[in-house]
PDB file of N, CA and C in Angstrom:
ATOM      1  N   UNK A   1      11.727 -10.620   0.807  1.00  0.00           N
ATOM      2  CA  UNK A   1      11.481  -9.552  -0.134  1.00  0.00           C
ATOM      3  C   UNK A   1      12.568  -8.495   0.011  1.00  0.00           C
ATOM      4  N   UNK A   2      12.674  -7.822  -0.954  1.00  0.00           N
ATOM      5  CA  UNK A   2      14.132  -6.718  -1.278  1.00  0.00           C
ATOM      6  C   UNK A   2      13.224  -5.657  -0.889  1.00  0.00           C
ATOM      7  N   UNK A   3      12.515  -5.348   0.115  1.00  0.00           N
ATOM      8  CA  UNK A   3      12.276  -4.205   0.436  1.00  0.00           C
ATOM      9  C   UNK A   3      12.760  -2.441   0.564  1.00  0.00           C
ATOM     10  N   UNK A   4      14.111  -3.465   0.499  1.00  0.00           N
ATOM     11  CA  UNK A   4      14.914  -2.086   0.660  1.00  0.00           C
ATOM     12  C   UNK A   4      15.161  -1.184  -0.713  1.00  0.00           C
ATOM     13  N   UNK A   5      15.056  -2.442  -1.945  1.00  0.00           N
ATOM     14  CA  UNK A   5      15.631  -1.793  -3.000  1.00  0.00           C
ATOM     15  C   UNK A   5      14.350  -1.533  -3.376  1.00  0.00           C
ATOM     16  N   UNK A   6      12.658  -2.190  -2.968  1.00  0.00           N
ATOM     17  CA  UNK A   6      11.522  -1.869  -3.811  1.00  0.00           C
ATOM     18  C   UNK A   6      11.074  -0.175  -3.343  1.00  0.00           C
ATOM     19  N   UNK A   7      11.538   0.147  -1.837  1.00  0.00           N
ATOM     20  CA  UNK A   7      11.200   1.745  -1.636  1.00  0.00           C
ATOM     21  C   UNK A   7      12.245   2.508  -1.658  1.00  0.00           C
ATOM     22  N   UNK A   8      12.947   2.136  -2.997  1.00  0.00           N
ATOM     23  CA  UNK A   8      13.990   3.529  -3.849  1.00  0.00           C
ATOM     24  C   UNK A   8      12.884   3.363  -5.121  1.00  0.00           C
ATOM     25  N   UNK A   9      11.610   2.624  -5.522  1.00  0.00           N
ATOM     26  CA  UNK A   9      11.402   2.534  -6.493  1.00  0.00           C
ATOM     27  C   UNK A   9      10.119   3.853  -6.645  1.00  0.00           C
ATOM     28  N   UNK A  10       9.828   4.930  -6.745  1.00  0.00           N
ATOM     29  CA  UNK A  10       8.836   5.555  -7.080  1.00  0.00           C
ATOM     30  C   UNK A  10       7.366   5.132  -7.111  1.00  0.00           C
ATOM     31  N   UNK A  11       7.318   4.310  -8.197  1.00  0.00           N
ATOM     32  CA  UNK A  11       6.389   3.447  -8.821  1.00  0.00           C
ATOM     33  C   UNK A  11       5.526   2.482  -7.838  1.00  0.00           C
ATOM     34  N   UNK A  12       6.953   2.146  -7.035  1.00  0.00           N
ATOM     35  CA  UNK A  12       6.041   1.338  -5.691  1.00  0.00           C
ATOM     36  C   UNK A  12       5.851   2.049  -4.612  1.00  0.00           C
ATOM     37  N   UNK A  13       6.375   2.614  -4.327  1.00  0.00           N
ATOM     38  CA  UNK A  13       5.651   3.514  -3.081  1.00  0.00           C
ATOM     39  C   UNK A  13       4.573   4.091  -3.294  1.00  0.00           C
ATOM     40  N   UNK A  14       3.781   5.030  -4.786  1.00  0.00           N
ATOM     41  CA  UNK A  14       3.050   5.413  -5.105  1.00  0.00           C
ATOM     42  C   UNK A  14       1.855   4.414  -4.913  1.00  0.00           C
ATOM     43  N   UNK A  15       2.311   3.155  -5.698  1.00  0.00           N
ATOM     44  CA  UNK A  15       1.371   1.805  -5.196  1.00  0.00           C
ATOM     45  C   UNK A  15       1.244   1.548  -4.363  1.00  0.00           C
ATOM     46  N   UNK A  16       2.195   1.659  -2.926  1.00  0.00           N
ATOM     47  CA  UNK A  16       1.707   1.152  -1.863  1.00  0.00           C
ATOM     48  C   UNK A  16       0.915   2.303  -1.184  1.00  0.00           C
ATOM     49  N   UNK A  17       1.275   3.790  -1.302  1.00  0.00           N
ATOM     50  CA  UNK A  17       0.058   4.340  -0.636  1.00  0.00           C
ATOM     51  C   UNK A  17      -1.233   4.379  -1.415  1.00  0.00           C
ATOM     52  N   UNK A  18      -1.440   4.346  -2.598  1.00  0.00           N
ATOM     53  CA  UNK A  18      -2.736   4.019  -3.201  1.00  0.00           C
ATOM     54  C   UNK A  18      -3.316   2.889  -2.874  1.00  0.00           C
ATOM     55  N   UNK A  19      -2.163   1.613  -2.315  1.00  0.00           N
ATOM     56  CA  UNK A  19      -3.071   0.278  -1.739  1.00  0.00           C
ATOM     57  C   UNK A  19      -3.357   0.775  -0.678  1.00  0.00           C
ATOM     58  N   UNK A  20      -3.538   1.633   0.066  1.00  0.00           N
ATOM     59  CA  UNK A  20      -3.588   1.713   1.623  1.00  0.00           C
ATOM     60  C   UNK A  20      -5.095   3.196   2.056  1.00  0.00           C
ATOM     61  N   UNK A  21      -4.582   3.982   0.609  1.00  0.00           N
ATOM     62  CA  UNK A  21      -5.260   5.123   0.539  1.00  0.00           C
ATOM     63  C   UNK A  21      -6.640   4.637  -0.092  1.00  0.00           C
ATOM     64  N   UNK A  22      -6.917   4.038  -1.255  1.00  0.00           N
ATOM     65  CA  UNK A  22      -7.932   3.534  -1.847  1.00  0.00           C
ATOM     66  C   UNK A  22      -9.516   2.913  -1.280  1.00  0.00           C
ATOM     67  N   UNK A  23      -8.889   2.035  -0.249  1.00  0.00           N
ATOM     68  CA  UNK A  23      -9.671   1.412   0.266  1.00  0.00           C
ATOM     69  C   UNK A  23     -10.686   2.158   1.551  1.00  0.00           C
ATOM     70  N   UNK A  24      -9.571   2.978   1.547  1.00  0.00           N
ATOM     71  CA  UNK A  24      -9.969   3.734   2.654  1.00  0.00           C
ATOM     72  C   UNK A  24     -11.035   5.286   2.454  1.00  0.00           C
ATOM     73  N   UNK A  25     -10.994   5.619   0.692  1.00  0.00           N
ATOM     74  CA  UNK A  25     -11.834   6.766   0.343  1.00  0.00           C
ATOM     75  C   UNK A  25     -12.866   5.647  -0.013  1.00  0.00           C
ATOM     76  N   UNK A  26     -12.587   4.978  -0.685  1.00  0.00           N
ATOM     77  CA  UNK A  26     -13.972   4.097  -1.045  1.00  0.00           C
ATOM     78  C   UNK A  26     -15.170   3.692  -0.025  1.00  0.00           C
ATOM     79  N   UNK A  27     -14.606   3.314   1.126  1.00  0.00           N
ATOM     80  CA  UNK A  27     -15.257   2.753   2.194  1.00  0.00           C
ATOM     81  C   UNK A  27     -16.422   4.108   2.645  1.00  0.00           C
ATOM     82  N   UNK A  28     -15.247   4.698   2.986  1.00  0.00           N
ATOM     83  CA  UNK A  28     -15.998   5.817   3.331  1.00  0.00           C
ATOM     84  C   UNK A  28     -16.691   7.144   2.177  1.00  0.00           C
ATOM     85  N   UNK A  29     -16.471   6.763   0.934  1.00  0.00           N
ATOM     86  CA  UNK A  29     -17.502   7.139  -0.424  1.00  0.00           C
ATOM     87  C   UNK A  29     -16.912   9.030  -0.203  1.00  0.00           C
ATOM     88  N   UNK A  30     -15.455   8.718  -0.398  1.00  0.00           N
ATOM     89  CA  UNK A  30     -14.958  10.310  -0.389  1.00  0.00           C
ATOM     90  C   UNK A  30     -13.841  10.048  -1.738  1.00  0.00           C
ATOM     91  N   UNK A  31     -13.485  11.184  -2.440  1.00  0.00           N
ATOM     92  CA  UNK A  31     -12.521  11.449  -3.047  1.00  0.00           C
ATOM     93  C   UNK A  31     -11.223  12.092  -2.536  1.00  0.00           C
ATOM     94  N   UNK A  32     -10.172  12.263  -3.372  1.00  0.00           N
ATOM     95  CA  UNK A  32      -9.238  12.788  -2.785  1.00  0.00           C
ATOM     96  C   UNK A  32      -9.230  14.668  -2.683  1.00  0.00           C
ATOM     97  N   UNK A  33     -10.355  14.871  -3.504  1.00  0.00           N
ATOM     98  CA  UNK A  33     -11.120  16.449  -3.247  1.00  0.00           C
ATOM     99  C   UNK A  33     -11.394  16.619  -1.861  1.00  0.00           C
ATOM    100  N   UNK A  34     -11.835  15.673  -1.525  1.00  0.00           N
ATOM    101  CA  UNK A  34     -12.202  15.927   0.429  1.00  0.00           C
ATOM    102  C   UNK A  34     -11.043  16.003   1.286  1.00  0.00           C
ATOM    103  N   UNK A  35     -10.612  15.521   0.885  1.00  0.00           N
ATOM    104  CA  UNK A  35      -9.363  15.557   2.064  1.00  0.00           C
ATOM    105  C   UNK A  35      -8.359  17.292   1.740  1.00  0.00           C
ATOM    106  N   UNK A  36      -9.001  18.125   2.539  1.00  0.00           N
ATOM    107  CA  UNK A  36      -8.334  19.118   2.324  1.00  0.00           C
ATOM    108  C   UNK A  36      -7.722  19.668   3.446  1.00  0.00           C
ATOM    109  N   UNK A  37      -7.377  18.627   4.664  1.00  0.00           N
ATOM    110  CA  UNK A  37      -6.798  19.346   5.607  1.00  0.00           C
ATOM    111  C   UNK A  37      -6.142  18.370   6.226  1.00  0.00           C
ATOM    112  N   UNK A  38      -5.149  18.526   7.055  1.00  0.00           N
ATOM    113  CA  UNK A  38      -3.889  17.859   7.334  1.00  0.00           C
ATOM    114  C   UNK A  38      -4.763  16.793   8.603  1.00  0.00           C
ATOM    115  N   UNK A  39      -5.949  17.491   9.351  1.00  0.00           N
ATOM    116  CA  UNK A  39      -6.470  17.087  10.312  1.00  0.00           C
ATOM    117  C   UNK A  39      -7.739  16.087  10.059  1.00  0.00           C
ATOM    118  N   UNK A  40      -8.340  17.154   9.089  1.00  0.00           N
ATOM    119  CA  UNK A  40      -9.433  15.418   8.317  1.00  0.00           C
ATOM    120  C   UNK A  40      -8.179  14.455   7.808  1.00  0.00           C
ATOM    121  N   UNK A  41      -7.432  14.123   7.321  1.00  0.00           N
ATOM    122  CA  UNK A  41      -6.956  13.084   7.047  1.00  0.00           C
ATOM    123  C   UNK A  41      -6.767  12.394   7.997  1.00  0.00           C
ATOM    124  N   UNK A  42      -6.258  12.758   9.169  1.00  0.00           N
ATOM    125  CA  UNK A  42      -5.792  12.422  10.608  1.00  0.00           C
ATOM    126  C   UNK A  42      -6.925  11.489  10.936  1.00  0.00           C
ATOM    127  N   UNK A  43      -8.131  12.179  11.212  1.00  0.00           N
ATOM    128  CA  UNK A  43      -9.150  11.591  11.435  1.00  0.00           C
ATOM    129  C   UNK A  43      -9.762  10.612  10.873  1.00  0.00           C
ATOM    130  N   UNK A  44      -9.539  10.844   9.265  1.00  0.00           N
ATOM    131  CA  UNK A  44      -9.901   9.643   8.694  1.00  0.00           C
ATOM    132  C   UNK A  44      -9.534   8.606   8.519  1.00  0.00           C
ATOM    133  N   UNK A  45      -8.100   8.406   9.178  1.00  0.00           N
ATOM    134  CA  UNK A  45      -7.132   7.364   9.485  1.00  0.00           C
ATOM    135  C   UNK A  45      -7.696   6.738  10.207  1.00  0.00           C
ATOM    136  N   UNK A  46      -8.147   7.789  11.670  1.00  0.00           N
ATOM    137  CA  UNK A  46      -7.985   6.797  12.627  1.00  0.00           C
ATOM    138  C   UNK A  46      -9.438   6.661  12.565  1.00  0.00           C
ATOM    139  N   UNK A  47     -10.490   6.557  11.943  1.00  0.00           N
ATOM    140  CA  UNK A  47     -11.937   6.171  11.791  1.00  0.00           C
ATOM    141  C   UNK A  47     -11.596   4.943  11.420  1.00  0.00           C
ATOM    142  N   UNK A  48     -10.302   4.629   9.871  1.00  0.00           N
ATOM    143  CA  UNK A  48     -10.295   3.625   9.143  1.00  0.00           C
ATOM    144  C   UNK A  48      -9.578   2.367  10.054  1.00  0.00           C
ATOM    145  N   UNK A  49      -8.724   2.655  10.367  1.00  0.00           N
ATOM    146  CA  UNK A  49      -7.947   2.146  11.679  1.00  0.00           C
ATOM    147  C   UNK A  49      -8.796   1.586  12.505  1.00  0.00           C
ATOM    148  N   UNK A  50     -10.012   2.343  13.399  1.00  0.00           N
ATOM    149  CA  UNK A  50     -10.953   1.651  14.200  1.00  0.00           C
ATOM    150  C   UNK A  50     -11.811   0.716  13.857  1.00  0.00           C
ATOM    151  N   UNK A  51     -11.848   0.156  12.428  1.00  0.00           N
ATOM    152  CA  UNK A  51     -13.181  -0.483  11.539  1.00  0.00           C
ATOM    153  C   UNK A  51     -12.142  -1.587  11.253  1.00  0.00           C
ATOM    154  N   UNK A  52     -12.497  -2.968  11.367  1.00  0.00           N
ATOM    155  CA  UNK A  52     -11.668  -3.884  11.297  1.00  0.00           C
ATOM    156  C   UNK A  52     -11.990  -4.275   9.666  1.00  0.00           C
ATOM    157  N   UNK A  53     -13.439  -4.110   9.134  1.00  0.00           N
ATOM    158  CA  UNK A  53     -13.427  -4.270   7.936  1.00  0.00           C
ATOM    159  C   UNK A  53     -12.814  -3.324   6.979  1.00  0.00           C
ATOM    160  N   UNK A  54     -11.888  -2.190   6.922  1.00  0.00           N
ATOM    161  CA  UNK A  54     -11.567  -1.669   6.293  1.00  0.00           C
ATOM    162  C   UNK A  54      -9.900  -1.830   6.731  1.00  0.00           C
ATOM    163  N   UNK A  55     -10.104  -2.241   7.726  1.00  0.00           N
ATOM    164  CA  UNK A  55      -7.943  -2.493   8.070  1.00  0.00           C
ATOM    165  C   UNK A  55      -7.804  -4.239   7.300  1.00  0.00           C
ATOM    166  N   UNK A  56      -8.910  -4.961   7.031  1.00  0.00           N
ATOM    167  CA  UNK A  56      -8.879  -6.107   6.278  1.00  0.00           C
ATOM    168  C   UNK A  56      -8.897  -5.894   4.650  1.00  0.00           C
ATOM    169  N   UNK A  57      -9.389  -4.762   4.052  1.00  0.00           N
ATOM    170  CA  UNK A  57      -9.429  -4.554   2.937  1.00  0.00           C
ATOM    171  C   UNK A  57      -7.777  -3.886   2.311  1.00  0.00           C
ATOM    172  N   UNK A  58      -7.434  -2.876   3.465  1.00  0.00           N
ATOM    173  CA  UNK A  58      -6.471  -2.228   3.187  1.00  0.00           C
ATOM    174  C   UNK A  58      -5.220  -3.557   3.161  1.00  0.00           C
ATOM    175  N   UNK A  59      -5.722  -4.475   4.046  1.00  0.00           N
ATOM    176  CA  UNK A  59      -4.176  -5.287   4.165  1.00  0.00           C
ATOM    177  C   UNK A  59      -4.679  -6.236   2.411  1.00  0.00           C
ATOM    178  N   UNK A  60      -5.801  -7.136   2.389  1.00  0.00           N
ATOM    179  CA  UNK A  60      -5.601  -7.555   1.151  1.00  0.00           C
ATOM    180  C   UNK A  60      -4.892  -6.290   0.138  1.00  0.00           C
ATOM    181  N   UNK A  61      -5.393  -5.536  -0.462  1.00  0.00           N
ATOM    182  CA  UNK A  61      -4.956  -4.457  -1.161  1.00  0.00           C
ATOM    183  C   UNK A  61      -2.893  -4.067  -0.826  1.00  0.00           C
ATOM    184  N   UNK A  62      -3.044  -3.873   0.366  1.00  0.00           N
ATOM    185  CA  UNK A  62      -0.963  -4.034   0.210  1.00  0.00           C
ATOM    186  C   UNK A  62      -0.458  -5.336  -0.017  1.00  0.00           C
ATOM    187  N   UNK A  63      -1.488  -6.603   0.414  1.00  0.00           N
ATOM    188  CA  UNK A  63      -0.674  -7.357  -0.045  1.00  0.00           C
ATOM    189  C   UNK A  63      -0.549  -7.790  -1.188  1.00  0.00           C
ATOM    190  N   UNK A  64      -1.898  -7.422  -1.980  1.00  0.00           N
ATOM    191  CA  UNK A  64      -1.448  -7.473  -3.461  1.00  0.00           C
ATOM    192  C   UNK A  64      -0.159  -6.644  -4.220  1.00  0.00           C
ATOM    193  N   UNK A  65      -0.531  -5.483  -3.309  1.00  0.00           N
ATOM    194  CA  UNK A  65       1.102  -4.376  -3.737  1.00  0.00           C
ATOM    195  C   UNK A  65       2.702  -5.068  -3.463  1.00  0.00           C
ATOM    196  N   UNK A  66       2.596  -5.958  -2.743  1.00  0.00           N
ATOM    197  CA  UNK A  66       3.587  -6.465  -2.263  1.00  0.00           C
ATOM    198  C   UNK A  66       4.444  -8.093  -3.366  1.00  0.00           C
ATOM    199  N   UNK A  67       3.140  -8.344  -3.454  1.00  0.00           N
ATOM    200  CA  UNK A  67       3.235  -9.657  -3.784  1.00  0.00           C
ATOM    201  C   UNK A  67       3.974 -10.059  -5.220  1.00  0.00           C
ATOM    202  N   UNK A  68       4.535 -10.967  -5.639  1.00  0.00           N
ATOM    203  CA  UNK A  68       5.066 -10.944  -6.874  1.00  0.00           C
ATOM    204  C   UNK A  68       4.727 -12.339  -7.596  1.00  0.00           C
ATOM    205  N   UNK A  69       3.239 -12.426  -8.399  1.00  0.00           N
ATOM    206  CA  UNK A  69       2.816 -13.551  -8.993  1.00  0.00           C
ATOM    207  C   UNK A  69       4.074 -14.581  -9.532  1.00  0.00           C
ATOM    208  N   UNK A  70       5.247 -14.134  -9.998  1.00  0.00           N
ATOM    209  CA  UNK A  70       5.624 -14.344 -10.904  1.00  0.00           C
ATOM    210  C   UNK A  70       7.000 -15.616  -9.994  1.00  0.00           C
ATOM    211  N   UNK A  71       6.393 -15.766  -8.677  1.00  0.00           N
ATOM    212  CA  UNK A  71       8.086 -16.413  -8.039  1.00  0.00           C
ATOM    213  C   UNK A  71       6.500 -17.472  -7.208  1.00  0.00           C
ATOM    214  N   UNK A  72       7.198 -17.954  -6.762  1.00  0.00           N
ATOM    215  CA  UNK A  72       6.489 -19.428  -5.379  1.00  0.00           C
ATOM    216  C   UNK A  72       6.639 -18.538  -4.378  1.00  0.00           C
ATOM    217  N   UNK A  73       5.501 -18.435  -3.558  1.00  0.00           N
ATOM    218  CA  UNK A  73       5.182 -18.002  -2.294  1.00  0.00           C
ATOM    219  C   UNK A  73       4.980 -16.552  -2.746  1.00  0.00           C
ATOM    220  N   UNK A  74       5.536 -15.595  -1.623  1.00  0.00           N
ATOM    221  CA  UNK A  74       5.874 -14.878  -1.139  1.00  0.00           C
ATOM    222  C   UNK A  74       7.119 -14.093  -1.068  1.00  0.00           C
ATOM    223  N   UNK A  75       8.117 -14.336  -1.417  1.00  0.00           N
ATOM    224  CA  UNK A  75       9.139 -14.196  -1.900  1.00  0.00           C
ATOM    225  C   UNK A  75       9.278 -13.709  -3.182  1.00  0.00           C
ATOM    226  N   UNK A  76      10.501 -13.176  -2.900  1.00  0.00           N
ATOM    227  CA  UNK A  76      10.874 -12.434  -4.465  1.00  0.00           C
ATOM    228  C   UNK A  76      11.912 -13.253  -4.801  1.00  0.00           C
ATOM    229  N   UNK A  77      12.744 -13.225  -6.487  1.00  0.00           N
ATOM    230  CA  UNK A  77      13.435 -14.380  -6.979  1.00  0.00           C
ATOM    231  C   UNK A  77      14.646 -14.055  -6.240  1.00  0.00           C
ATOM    232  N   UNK A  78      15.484 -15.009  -6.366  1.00  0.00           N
ATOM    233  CA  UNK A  78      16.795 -14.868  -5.753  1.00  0.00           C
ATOM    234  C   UNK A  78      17.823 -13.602  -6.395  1.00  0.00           C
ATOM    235  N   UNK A  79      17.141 -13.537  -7.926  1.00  0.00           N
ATOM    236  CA  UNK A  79      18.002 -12.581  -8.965  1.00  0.00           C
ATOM    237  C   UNK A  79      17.639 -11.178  -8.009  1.00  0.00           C
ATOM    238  N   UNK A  80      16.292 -10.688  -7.596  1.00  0.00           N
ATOM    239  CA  UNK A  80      15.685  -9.757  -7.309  1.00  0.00           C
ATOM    240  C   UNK A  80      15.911  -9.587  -6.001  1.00  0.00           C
ATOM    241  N   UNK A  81      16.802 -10.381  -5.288  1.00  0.00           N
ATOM    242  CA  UNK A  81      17.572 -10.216  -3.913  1.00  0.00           C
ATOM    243  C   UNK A  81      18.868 -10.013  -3.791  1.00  0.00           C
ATOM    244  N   UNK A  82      19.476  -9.535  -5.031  1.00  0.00           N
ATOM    245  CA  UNK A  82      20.663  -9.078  -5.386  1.00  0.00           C
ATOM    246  C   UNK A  82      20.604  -7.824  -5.697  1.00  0.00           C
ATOM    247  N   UNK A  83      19.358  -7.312  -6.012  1.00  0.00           N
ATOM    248  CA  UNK A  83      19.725  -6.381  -6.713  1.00  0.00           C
ATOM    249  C   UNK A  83      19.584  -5.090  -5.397  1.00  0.00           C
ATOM    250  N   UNK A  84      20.574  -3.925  -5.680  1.00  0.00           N
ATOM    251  CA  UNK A  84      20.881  -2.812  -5.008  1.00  0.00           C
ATOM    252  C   UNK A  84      20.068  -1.276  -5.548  1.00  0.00           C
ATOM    253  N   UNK A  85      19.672  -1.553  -6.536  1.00  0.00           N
ATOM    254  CA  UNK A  85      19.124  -0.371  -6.610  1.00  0.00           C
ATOM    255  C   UNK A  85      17.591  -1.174  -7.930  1.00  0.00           C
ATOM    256  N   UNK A  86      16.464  -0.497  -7.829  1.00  0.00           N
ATOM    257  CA  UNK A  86      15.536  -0.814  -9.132  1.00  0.00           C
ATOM    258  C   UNK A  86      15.618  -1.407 -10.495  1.00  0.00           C
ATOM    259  N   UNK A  87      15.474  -1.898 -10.915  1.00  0.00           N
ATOM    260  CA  UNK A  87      15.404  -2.537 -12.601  1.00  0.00           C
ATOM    261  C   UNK A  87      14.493  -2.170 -13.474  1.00  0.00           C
TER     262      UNK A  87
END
């Protein structure tokens, strides 16, 4: 995967912390209204972190962020491993 060129992309980074962030207000039945301090978040990391069913949800969820239906496997196309900056 062109990792390097997918986090110059906006669009995906936004996706990948929403794959990571999502799973993790849901579980625990909070919005992003709750999180109003640098230290509840902290905490709510590492609550989510300690719960193996929610570090299993968060990984399906990035790896859908990751993944690219559109090639075999896992991998991105060979065109999309050339490229240096977003398309």
């Amino acid at each position: 995967m062109n990792l390097k060129v997918r986090f110059k992309n906006p669009v995906f980074v936004a996706q990948l912390l929403l794959a990571i962030l999502t799973p993790i207000l849901a579980y625990f039945g909070l919005t992003t209204q709750d999180l109003t301090t640098w230290v509840g978040l902290g905490n709510l990391l590492i609550d989510a972190l300690s719960n193996p069913y929610v570090v299993g949800l968060i990984g399906v969820s990035v790896w859908n962020a990751l993944n690219d239906p559109t090639t075999k496997g896992i991998a991105d196309s060979v065109r999309a491993k050339m490229y240096d900056s977003p398309r």
